[in-house]
Protein backbone atom coordinates (compact mmCIF):
# COMPACT_ATOMS: atom_id res chain seq x y z
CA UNK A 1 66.18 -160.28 -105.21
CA UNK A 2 64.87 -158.46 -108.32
CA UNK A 3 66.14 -161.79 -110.41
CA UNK A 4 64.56 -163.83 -108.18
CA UNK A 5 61.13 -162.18 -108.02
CA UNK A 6 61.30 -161.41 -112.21
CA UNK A 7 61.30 -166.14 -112.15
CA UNK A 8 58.41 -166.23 -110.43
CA UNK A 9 54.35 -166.59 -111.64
CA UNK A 10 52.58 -163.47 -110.24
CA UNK A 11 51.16 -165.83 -107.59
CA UNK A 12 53.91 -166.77 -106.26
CA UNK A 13 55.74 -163.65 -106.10
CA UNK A 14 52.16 -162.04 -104.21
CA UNK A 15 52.82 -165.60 -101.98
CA UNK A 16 56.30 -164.13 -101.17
CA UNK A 17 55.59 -161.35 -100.68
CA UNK A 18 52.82 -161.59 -98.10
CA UNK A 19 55.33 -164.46 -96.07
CA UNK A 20 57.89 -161.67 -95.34
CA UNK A 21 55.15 -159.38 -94.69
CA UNK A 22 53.99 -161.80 -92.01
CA UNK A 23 57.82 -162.33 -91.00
CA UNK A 24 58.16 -158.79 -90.73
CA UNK A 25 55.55 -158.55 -88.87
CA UNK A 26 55.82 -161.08 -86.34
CA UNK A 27 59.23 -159.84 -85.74
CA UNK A 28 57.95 -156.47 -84.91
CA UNK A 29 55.11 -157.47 -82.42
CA UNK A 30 57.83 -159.87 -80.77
CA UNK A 31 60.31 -157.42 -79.96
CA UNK A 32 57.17 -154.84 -78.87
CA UNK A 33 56.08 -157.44 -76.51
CA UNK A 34 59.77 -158.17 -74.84
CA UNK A 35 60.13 -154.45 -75.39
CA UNK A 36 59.62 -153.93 -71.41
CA UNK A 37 61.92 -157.02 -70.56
CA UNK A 38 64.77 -156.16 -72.42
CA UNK A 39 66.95 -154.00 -70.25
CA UNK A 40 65.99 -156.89 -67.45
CA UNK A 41 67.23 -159.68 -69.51
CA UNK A 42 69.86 -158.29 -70.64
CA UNK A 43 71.39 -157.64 -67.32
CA UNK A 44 70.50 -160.62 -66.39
CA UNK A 45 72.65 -162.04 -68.63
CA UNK A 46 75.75 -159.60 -67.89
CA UNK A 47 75.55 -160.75 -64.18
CA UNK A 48 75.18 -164.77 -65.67
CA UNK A 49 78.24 -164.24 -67.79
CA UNK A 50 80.09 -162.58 -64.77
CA UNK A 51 79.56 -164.84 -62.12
CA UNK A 52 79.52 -167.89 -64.40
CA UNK A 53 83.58 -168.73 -63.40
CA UNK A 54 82.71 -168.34 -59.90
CA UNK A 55 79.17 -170.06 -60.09
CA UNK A 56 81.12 -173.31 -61.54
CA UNK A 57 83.28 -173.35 -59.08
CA UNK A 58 81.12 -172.92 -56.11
CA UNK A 59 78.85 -175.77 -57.89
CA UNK A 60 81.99 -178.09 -58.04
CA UNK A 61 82.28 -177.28 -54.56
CA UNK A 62 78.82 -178.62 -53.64
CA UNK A 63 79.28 -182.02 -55.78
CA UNK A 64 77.74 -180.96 -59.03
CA UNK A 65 74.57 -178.93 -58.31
CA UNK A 66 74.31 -176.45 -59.87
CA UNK A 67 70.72 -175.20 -58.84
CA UNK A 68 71.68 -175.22 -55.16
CA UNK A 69 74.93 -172.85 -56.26
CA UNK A 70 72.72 -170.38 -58.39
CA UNK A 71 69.84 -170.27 -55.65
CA UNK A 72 73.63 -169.42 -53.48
CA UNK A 73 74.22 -166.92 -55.76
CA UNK A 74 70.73 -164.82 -56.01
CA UNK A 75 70.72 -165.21 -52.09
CA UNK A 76 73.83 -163.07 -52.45
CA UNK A 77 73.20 -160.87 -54.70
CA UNK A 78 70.02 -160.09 -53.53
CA UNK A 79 71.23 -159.67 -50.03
CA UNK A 80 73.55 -156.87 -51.40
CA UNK A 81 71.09 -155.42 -53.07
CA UNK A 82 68.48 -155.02 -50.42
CA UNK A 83 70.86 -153.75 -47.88
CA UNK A 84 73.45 -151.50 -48.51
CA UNK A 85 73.18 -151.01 -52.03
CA UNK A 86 69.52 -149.45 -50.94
CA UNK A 87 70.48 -147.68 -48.09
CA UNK A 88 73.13 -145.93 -50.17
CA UNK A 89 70.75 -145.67 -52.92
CA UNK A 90 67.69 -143.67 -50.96
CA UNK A 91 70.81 -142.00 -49.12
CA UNK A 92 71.36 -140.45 -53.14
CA UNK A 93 67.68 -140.58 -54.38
CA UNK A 94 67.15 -138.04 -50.98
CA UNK A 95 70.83 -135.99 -51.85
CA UNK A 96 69.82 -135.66 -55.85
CA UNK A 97 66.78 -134.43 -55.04
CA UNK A 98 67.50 -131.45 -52.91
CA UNK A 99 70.40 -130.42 -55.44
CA UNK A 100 67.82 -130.68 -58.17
CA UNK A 101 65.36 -128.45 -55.65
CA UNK A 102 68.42 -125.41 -55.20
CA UNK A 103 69.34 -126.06 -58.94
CA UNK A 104 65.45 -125.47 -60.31
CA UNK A 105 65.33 -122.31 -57.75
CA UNK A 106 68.69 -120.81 -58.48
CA UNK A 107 70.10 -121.15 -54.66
CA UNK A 108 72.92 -123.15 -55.98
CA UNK A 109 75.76 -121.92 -53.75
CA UNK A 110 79.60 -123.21 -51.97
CA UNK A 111 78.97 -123.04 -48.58
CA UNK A 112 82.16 -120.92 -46.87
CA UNK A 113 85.55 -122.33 -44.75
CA UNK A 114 84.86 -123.50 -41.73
CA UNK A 115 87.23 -121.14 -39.58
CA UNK A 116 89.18 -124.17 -37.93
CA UNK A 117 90.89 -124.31 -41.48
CA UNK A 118 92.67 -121.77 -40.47
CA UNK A 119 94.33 -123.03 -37.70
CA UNK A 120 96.08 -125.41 -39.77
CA UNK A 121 99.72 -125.26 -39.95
CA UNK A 122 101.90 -124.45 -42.76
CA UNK A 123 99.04 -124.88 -45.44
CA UNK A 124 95.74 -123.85 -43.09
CA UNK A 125 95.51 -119.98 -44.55
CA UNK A 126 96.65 -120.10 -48.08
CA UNK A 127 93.46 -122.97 -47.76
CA UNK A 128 91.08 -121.15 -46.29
CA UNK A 129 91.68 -117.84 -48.67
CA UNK A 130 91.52 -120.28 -51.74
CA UNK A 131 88.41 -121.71 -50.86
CA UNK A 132 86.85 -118.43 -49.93
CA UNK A 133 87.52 -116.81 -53.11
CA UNK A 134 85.93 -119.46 -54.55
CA UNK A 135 82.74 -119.75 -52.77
CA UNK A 136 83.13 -115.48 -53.39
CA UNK A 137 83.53 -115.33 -56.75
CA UNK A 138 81.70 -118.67 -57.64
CA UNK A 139 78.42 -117.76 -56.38
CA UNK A 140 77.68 -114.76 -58.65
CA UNK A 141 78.39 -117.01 -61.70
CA UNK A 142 76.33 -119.42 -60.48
CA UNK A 143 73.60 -117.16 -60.16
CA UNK A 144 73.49 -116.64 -63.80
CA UNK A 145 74.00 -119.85 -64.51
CA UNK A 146 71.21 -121.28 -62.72
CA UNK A 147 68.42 -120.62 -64.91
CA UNK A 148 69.97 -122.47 -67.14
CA UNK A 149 70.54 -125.31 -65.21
CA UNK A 150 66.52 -125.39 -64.46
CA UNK A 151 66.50 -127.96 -67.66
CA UNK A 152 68.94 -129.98 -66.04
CA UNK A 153 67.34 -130.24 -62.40
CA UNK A 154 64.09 -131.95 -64.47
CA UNK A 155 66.25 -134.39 -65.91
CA UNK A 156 67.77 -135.21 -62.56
CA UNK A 157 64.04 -135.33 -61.08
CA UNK A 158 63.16 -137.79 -63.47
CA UNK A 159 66.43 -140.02 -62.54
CA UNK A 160 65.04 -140.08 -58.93
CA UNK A 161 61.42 -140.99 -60.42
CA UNK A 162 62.81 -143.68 -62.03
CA UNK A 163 64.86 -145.12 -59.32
CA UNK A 164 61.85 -147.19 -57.96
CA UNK A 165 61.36 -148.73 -61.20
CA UNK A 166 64.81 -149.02 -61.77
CA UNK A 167 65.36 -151.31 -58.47
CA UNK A 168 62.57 -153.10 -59.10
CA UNK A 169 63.92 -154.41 -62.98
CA UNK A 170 67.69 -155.01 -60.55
CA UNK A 171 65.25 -157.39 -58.39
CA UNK A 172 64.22 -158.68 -61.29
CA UNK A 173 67.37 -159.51 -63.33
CA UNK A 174 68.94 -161.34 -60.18
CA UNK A 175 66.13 -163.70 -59.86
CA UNK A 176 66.33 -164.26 -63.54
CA UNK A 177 70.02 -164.22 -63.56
CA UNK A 178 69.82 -166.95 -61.12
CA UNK A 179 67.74 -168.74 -63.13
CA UNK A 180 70.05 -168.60 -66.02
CA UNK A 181 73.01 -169.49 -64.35
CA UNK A 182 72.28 -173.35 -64.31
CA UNK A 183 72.04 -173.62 -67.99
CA UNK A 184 75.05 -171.68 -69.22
CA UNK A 185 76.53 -174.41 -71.33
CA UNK A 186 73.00 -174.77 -73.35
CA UNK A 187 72.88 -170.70 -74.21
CA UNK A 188 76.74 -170.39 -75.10
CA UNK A 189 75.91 -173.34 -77.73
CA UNK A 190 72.43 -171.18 -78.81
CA UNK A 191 75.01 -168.05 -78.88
CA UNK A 192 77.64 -170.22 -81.20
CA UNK A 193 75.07 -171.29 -83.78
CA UNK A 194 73.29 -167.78 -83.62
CA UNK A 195 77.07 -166.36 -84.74
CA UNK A 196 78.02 -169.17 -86.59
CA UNK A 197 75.67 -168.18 -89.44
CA UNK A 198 76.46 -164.88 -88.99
CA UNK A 199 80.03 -165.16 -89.34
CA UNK A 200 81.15 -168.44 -89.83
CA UNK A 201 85.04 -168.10 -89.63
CA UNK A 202 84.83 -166.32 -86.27
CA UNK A 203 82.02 -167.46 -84.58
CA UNK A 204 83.84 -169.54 -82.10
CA UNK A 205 86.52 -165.88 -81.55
CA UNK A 206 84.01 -163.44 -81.40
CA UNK A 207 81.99 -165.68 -78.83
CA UNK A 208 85.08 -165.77 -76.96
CA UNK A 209 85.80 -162.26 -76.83
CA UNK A 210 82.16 -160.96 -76.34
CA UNK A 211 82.13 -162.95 -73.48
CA UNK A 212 85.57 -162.00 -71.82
CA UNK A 213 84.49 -158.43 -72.78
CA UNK A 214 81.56 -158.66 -70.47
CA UNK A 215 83.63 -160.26 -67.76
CA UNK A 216 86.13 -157.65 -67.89
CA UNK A 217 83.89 -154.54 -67.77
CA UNK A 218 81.12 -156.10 -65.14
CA UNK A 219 84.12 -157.42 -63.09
CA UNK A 220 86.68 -155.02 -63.25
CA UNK A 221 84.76 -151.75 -63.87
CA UNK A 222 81.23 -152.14 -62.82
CA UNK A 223 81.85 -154.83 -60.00
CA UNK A 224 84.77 -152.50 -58.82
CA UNK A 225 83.34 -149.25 -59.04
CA UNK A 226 80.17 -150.54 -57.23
CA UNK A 227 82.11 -151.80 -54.24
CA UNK A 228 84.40 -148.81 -54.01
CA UNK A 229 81.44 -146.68 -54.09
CA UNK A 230 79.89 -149.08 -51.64
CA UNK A 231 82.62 -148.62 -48.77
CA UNK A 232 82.61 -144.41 -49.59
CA UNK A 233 79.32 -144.32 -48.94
CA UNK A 234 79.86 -146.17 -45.53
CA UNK A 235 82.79 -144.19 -44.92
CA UNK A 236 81.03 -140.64 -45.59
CA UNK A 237 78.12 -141.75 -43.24
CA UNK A 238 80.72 -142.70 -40.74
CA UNK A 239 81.81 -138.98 -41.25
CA UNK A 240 78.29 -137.38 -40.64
CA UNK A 241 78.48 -136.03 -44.48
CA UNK A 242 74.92 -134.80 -45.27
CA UNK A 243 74.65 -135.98 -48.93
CA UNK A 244 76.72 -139.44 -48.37
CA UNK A 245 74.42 -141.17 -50.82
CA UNK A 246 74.92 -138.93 -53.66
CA UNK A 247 78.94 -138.67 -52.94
CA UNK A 248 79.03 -142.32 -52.91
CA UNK A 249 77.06 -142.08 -56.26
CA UNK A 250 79.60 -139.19 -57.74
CA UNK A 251 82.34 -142.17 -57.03
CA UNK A 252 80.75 -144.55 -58.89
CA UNK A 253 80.88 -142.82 -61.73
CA UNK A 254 84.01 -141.27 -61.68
CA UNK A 255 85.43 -145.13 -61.10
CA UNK A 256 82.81 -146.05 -64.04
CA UNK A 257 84.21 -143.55 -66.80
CA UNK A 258 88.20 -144.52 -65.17
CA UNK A 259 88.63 -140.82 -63.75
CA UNK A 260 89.20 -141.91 -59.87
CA UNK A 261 87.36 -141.44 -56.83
CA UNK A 262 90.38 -138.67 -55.27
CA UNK A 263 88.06 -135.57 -57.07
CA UNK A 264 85.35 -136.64 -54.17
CA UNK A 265 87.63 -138.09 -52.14
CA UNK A 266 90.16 -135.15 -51.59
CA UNK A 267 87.48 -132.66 -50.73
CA UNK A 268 85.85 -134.98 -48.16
CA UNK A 269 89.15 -135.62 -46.23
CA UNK A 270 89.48 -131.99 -45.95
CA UNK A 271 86.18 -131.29 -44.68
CA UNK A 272 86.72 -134.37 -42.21
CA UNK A 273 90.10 -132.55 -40.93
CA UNK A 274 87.67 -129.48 -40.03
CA UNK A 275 84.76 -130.69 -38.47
CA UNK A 276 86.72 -134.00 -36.72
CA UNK A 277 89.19 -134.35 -33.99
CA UNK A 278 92.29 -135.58 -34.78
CA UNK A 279 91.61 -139.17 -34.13
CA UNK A 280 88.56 -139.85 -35.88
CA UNK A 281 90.25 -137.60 -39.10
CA UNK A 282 93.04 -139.61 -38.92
CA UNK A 283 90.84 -143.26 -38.72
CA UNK A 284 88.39 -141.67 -41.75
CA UNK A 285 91.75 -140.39 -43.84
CA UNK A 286 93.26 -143.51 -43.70
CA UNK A 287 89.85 -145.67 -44.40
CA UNK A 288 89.01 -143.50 -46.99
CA UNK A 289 92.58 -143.40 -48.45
CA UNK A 290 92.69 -147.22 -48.89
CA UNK A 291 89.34 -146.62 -50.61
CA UNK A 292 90.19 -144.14 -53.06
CA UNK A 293 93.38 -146.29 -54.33
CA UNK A 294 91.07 -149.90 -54.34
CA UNK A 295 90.58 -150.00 -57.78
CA UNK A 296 94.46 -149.34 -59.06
CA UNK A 297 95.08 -152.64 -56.59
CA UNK A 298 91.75 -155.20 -57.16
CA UNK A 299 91.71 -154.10 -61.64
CA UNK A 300 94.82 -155.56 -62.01
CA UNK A 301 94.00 -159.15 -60.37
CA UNK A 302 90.69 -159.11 -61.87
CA UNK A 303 91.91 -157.75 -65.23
CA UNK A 304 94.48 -159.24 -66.04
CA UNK A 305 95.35 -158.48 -69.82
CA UNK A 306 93.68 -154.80 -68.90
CA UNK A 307 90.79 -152.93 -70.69
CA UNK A 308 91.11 -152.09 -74.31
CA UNK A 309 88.28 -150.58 -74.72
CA UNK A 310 88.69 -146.83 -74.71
CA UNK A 311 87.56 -144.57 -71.69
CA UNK A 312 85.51 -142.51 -74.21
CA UNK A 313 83.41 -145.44 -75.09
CA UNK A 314 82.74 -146.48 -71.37
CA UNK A 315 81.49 -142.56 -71.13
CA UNK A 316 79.61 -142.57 -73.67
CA UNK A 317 77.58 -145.90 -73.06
CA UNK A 318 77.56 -144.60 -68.83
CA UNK A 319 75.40 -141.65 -70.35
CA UNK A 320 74.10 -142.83 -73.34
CA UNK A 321 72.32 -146.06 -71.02
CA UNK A 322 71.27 -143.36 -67.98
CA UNK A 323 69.53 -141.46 -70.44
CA UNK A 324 67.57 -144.16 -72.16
CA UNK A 325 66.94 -146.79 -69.59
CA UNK A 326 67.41 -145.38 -66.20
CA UNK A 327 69.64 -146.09 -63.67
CA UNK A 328 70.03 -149.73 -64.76
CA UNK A 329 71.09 -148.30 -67.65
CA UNK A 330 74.39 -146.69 -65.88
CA UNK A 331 75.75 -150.16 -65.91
CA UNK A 332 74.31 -152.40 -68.89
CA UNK A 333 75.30 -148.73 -71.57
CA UNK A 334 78.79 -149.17 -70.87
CA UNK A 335 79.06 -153.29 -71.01
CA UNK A 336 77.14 -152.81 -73.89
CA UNK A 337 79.05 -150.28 -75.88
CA UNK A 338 82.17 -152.10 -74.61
CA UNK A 339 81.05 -154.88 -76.39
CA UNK A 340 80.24 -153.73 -79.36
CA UNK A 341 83.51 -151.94 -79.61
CA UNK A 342 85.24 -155.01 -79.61
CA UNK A 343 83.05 -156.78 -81.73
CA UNK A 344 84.07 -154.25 -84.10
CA UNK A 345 87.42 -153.85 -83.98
CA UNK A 346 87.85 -157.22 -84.70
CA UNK A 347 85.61 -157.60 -87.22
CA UNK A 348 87.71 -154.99 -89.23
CA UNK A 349 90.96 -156.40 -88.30
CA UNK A 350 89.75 -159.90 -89.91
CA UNK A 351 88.60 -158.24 -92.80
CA UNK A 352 91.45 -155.90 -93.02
CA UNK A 353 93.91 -158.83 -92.45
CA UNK A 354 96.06 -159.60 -95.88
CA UNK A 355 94.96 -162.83 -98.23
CA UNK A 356 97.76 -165.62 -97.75
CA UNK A 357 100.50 -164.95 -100.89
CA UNK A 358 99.64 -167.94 -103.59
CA UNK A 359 103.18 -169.96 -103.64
CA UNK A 360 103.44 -170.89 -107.48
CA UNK A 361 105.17 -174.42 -108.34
């Protein structure tokens, strides 16, 4: 640059100059007007890439149209969305709310045993003692806790707050999603000549794996985790469970970040077994048993060569996207991250990857 600018006439390095200037500048007011549409169109894109197998096929299916598959598609989607994904989701907005309330006034407590745990056999009093010594000794500690959980229970406030805003951008990126969806083959060509001056060797590769990256993590982490928490939440409102939104919201995550739904799932059953007669326990147990083990039986048909990218990662970009964009930031952070993970680790393994030997003749 310095050789460059030391060639030029004063004029023409002031011409220079004020071009990038003006570059630099349009590029800033650009991305500060999309600023607001970027989470939406980036999602949108994560739901084009994932249903793009499926939207092919279904447009094969209808004798090459491809509009009347994606209008299919946001039909669907939306339909999800407005029903149960929003009656689960007010079901949590309502449950974070009031742990936010007992959090910000220190009333965080465990509720006691019912006494029908006792009457369990073989197991029903070593339960019931364990769980009352914990809601004993637990309650003090989190009385002393709780002020400093006060911070906390604003944060989780502001989650709720942003909920409404937060389904409205979901709304948004189906619709645009759908929109997308009929002109996949024009963007992946943008996306190849976008990466093929970026990195020339691998564009076509690191196309390739950004977009089975996507496919894997929407399909068989997101997509999975959303329909396991999906038919928990149906199953704890089947149960009568007071907080069945934010339950089915605790499963989601745990199935984000790969920990399992049996830390919520395990507690419920119990509580079923002690409120329930024996028939409706036993339907609930099994329901909810077939629910809990759902994603070690759909993640290896949807996944088949299995996630590489490491759990921490996921975590990190499930908190990391909460925290700055909401709650449709719980599920673009971790695609995202994922993404750029493997992006990375193949870029170094390229570059790390030893110069053919030079055969002398």
């Amino acid at each position: 640059m310095r050789t460059l600018l030391q060639r030029l006439t004063g004029e023409d390095a002031i011409q220079l100059l004020m071009r990038l200037g003006l570059l630099a500048l349009l590029i800033f007011w650009t991305f500060y007007l999309v600023r607001p549409f970027v989470t939406i169109l980036v999602w949108a894109l994560v739901l084009a890439v994932a249903l793009h197998p499926a939207f092919v096929l279904l447009a094969n299916a209808l004798g090459g149209r491809p509009k009347l598959a994606a209008a299919i598609f946001t039909a669907i989607n939306l339909a999800v969305f407005i029903g149960p994904a929003a009656w689960l989701g007010m079901g949590a907005a309502d449950g974070i709310k009031d742990f936010a309330a007992e959090l910000a006034a220190g009333e965080l407590t465990i509720p006691l045993p019912p006494q029908a745990l006792k009457t369990w056999p073989l197991i029903g009093a070593q339960l019931y003692e364990l769980w009352e010594q914990a809601s004993t000794n637990l309650r003090p500690a989190l009385y002393q806790v709780a002020p400093y959980l006060k911070p906390f229970a604003g944060t989780l406030l502001g989650l709720v707050g942003d909920a409404g805003v937060g389904a409205v951008k979901f709304l948004l990126s189906v619709v645009v999603a759908g929109v997308i969806l009929p002109y996949g083959p024009q963007l992946v060509a943008a996306g190849r000549g976008f990466l093929a001056r970026i990195v020339p060797e691998q564009s076509e590769h690191f196309l390739d794996l950004a977009g089975a990256t996507i496919r894997a993590v929407s399909q068989g982490v997101i997509g999975i985790a959303v329909v396991q928490a999906l038919l928990a939440g149906i199953g704890f409102k089947l149960a009568g469970i007071p907080i069945a939104g934010l339950l089915a919201v605790l499963v989601l995550l745990l199935s984000i970040v790969q920990i399992g739904a049996a830390l919520v799932m395990i507690p419920v059953i119990v509580w079923i077994w002690t409120d329930k007669d024996v028939t409706t326990a036993l339907l609930l147990t099994f329901f909810l048993g077939i629910v809990s083990i759902l994603d070690n039986v759909l993640k290896p048909l949807v996944m088949g060569r299995g996630l590489t990218t490491p759990t921490l990662v996921i975590l990190i970009g499930v908190i990391g996207g909460t925290l700055g964009h909401g709650i449709i930031g719980l599920f673009i952070g971790p695609i995202i991250l994922s993404v750029a993970w493997e992006l990375a680790v193949a870029w170094i393994k390229t570059d790390a990857a030893p110069l053919p030997a030079v055969v002398e003749r």
